[in-house]
C-alpha atoms as a PDB file:
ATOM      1  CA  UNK A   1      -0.918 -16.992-120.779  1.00  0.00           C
ATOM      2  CA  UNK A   2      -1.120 -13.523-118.949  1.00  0.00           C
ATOM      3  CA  UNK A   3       1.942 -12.451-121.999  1.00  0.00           C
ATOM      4  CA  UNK A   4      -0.909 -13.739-124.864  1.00  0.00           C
ATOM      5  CA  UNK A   5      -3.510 -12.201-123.345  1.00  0.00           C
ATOM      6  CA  UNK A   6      -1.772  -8.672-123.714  1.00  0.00           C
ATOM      7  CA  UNK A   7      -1.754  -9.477-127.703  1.00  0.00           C
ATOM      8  CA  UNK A   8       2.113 -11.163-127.942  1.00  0.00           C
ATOM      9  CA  UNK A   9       2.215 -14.131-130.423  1.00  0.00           C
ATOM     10  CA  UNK A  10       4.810 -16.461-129.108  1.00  0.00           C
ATOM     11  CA  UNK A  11       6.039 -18.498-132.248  1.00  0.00           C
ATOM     12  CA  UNK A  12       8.546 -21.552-130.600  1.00  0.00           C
ATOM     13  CA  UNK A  13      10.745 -24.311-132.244  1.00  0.00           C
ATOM     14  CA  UNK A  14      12.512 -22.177-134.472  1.00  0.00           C
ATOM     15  CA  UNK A  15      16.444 -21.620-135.020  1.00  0.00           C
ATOM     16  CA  UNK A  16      16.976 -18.165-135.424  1.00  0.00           C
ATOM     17  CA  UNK A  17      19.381 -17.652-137.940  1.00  0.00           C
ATOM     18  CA  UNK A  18      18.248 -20.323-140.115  1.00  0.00           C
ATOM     19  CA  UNK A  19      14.459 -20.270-139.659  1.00  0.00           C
ATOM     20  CA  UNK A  20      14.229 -16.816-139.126  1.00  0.00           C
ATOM     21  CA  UNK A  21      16.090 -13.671-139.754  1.00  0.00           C
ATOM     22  CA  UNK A  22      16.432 -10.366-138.876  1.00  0.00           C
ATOM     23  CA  UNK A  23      16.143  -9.272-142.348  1.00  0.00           C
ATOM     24  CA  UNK A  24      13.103 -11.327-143.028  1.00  0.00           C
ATOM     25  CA  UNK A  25      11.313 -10.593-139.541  1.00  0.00           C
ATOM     26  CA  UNK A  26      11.665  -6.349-140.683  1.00  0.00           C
ATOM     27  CA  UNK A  27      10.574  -7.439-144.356  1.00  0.00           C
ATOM     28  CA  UNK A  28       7.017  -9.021-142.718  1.00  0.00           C
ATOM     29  CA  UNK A  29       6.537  -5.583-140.926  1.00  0.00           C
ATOM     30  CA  UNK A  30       9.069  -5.729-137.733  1.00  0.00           C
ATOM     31  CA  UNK A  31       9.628  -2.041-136.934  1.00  0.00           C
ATOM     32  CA  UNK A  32      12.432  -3.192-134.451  1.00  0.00           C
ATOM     33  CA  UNK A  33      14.138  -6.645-133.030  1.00  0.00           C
ATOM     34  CA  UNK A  34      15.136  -7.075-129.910  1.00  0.00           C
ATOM     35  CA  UNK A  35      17.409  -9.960-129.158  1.00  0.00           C
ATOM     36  CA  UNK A  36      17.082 -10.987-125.444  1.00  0.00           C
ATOM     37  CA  UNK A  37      18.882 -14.695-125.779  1.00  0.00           C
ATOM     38  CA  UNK A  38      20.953 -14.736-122.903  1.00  0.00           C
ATOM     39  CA  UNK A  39      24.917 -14.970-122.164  1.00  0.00           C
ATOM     40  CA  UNK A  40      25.242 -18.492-123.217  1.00  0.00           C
ATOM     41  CA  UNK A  41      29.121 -17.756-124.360  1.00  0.00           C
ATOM     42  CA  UNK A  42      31.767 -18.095-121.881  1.00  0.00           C
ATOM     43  CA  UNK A  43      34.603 -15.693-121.098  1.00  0.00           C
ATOM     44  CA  UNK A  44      37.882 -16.438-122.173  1.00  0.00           C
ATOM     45  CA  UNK A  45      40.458 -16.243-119.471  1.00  0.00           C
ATOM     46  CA  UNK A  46      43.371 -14.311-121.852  1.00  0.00           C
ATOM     47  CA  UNK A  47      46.423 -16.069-120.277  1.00  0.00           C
ATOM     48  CA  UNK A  48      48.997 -18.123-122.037  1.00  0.00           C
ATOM     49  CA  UNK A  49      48.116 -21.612-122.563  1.00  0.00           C
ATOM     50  CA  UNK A  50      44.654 -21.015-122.867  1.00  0.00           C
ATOM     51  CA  UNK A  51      43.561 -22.914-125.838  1.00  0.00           C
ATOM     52  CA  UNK A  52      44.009 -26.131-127.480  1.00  0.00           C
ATOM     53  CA  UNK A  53      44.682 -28.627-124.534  1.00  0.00           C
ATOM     54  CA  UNK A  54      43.000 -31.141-122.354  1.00  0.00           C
ATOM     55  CA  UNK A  55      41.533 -30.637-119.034  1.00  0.00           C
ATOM     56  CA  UNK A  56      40.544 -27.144-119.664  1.00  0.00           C
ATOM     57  CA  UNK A  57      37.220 -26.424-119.571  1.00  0.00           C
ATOM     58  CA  UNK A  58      34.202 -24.152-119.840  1.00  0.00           C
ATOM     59  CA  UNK A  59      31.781 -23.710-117.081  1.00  0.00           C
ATOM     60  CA  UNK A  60      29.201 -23.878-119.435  1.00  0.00           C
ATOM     61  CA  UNK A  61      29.675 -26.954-121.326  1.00  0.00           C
ATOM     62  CA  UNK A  62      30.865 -28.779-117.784  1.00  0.00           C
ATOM     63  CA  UNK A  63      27.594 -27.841-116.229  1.00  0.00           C
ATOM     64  CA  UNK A  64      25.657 -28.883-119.488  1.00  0.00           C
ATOM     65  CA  UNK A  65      27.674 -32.467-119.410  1.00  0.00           C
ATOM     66  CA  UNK A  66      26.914 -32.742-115.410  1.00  0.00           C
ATOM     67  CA  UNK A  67      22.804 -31.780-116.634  1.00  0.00           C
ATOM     68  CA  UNK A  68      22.970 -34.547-119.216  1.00  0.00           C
ATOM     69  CA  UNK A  69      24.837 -37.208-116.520  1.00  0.00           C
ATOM     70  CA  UNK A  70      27.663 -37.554-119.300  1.00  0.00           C
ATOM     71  CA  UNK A  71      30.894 -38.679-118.030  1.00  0.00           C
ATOM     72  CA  UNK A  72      33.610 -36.618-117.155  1.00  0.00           C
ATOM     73  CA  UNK A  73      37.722 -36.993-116.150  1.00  0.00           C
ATOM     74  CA  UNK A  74      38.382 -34.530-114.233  1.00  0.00           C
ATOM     75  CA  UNK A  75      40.877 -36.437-112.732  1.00  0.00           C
ATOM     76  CA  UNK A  76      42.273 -35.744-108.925  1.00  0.00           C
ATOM     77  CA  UNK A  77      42.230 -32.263-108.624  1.00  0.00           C
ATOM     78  CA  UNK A  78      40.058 -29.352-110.589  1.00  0.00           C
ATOM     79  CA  UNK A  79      40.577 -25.933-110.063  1.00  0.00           C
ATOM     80  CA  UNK A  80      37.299 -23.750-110.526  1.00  0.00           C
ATOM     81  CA  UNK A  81      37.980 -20.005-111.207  1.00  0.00           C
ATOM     82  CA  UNK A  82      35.630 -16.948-110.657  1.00  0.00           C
ATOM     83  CA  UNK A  83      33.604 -16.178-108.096  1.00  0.00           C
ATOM     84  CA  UNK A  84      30.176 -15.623-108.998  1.00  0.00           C
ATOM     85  CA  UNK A  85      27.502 -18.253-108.644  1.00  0.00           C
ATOM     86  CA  UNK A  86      28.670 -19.974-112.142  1.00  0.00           C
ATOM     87  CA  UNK A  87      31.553 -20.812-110.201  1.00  0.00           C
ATOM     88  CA  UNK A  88      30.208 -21.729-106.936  1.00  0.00           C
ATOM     89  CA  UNK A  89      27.772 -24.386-108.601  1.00  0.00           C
ATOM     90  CA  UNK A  90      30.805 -25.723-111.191  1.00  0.00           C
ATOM     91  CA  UNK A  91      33.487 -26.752-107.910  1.00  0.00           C
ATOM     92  CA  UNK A  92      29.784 -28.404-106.094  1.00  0.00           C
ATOM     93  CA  UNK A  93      29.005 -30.314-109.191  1.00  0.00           C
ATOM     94  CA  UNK A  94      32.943 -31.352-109.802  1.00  0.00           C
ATOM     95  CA  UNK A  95      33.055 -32.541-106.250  1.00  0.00           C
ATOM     96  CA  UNK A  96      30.437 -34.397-106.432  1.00  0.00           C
ATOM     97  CA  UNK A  97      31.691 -35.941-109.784  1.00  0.00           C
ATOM     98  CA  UNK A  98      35.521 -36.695-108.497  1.00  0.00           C
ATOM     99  CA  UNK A  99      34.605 -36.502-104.504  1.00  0.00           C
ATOM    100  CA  UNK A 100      38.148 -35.635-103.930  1.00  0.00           C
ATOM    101  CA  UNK A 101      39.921 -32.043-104.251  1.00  0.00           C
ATOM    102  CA  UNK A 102      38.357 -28.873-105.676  1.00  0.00           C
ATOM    103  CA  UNK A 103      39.721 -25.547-105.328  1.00  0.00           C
ATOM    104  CA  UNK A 104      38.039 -22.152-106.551  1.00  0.00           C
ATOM    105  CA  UNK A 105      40.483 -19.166-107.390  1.00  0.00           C
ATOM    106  CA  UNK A 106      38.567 -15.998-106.424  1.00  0.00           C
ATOM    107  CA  UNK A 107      41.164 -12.535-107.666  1.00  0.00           C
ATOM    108  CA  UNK A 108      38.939 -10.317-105.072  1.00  0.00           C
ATOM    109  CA  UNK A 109      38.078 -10.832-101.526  1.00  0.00           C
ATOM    110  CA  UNK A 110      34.953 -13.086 -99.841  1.00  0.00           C
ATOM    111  CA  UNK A 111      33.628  -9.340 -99.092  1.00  0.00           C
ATOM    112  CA  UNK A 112      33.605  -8.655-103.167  1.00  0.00           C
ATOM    113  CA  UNK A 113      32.713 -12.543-103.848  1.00  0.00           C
ATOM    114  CA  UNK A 114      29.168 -12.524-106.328  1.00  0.00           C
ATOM    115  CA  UNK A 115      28.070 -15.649-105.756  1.00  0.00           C
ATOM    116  CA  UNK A 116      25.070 -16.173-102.717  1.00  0.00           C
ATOM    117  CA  UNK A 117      26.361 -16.820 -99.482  1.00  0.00           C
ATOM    118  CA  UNK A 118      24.086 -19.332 -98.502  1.00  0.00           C
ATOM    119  CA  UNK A 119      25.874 -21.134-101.740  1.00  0.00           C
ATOM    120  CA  UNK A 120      29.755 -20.190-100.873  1.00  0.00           C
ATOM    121  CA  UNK A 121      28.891 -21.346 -97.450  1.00  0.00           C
ATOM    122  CA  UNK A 122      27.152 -24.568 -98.748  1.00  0.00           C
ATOM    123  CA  UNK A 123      30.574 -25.190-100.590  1.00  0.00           C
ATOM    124  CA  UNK A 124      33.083 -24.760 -98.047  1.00  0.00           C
ATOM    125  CA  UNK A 125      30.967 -27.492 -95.793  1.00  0.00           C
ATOM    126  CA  UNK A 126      31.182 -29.564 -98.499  1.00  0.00           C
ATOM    127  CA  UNK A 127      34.736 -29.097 -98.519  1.00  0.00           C
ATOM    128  CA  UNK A 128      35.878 -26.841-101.653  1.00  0.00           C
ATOM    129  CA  UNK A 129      38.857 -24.858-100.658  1.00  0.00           C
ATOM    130  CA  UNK A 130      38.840 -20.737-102.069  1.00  0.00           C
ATOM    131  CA  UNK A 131      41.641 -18.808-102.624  1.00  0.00           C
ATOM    132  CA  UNK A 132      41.304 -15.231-101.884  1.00  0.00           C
ATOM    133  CA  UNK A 133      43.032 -12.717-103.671  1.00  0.00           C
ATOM    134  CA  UNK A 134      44.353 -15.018-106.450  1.00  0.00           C
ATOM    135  CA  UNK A 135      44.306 -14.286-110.003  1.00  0.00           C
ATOM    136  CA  UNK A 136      45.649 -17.197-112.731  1.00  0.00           C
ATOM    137  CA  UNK A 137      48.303 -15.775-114.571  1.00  0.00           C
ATOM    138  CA  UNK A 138      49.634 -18.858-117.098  1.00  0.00           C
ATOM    139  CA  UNK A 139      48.439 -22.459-117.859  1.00  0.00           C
ATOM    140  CA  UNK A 140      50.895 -25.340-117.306  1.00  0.00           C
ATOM    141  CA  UNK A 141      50.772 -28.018-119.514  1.00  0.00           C
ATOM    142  CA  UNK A 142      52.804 -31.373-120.006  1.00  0.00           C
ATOM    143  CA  UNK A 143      52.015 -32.404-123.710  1.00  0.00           C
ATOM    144  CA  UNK A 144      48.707 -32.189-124.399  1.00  0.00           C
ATOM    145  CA  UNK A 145      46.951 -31.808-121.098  1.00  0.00           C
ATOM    146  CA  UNK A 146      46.943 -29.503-118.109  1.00  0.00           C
ATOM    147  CA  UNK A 147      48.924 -29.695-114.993  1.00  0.00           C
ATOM    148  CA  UNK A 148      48.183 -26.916-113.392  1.00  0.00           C
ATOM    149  CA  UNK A 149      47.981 -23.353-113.312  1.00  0.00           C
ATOM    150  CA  UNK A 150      51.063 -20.535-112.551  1.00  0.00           C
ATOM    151  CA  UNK A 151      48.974 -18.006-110.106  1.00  0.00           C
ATOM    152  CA  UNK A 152      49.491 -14.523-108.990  1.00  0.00           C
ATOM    153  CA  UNK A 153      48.549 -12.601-105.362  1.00  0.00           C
ATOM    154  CA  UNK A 154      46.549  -9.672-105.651  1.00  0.00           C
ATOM    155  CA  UNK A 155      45.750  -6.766-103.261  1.00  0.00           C
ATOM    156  CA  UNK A 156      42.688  -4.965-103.166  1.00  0.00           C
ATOM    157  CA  UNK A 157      42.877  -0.849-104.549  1.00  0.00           C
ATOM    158  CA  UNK A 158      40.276   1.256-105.326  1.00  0.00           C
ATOM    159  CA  UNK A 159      36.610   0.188-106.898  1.00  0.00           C
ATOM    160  CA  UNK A 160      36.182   0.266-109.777  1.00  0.00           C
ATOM    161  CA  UNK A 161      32.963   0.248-112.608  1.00  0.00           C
ATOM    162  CA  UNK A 162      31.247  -2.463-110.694  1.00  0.00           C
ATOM    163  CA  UNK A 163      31.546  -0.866-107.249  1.00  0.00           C
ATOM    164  CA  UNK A 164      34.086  -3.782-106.092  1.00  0.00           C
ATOM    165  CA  UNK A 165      37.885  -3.369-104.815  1.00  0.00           C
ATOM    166  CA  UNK A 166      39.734  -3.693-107.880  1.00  0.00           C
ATOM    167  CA  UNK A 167      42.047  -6.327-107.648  1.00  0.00           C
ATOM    168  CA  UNK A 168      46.180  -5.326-108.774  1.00  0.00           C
ATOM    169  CA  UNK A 169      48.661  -8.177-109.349  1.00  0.00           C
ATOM    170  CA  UNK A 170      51.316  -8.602-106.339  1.00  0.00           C
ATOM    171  CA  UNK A 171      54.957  -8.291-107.979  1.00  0.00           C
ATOM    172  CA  UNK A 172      56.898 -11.229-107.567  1.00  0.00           C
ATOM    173  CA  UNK A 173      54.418 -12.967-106.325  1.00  0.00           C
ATOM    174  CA  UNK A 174      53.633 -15.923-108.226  1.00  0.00           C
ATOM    175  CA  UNK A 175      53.143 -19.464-107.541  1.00  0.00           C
ATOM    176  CA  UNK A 176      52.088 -23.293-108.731  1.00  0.00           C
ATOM    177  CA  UNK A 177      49.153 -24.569-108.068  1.00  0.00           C
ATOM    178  CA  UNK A 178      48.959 -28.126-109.745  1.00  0.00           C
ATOM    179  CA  UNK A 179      45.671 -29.691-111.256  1.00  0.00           C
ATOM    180  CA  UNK A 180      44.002 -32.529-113.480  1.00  0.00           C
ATOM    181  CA  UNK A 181      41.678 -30.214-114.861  1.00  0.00           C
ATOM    182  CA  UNK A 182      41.308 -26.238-114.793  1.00  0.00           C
ATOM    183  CA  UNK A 183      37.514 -25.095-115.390  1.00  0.00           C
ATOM    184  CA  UNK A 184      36.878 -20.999-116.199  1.00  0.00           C
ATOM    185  CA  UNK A 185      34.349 -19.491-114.756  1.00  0.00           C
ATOM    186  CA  UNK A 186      34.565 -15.802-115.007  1.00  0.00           C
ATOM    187  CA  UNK A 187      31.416 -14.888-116.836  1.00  0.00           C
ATOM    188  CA  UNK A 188      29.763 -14.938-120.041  1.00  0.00           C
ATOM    189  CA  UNK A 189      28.572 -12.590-122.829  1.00  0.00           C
ATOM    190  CA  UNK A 190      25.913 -12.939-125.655  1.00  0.00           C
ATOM    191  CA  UNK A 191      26.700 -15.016-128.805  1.00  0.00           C
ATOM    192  CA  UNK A 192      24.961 -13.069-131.551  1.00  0.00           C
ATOM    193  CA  UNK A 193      27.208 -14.728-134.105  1.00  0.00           C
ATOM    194  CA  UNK A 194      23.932 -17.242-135.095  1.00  0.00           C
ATOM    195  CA  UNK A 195      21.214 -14.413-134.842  1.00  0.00           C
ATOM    196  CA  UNK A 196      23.213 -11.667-137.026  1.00  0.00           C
ATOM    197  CA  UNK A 197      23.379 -14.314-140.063  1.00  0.00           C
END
């Protein structure tokens, strides 16, 4: 109400890109556009094995399924990784969807760790294991699905843009960690692919 009273007309219910376009908004007298829609596309975790197999997952669309109380194999043991609150609330939620093992793979420190510490704290009562100072290096698969992930140590050097450690691969380091069901949650980024039609 207090945004209307200052003169802004909000217009809702329409797809942007199919309703509406930038080209037609500047045509009806837009002078600019400013697209404020969010980071609603995950990540991708670049390692090999990625793509194209079952039990790997999305933050996103896990947390959307969990919202809309659709069912969900995870299986026996789901590995969560990132470390900002995305992650955090994705190993809760698969906990309390399997109630058995959850693991979140953090590359930095708990010092450099994004997520709230009343909710990191929250999760380790409930039980989630974190792994410090890993970083997942290659997905292993047997057929179709996942089995788990090949991992690498990392050391902390010096920060970097965001003002963290930055973590460095450990040579030689690497190791198995087996899983039903690997979920990425390292961030997300804007999807203007819809909006830029």
């Amino acid at each position: 109400d207090y945004i209307k009273k200052m003169g802004v007309t909000i217009r809702t219910g329409i797809h942007f890109g199919s309703d509406a376009k930038i080209s037609g908004l500047r045509k009806t007298g837009a002078n600019a556009v400013i697209v404020a829609t969010g980071t609603q596309k995950s990540l991708k975790l670049n390692i090999e094995n990625e793509d194209r197999h079952g039990g790997i997952l999305d933050c996103l669309d896990f947390l959307k399924a969990c919202s809309d109380r659709k069912d969900i194999a995870l299986g026996s043991h789901v590995l969560v990784i990132g470390g900002g609150n995305a992650a955090v609330d994705t190993a809760r939620s698969a906990l309390r969807t399997i109630g058995t093992r959850v693991t979140i793979l953090y590359r930095r420190s708990l010092e450099e760790m994004p997520a709230d510490r009343e909710e990191i704290t929250d999760a380790l009562r409930e039980g989630i294991k974190i792994e410090y100072l890993t970083a997942p290096k290659k997905m292993l698969v047997a057929g179709d699905k996942v089995k788990g992930l090949e991992c690498l140590r990392t050391e902390l050097r010096e920060a970097d843009q965001s003002g963290r450690k930055r973590p460095v691969p450990v040579e030689g380091s690497e190791f198995v960690i087996e899983a039903t069901t690997v979920i990425s949650a390292v961030g997300q980024q804007p999807d203007y692919e819809p909006v830029l039609k």
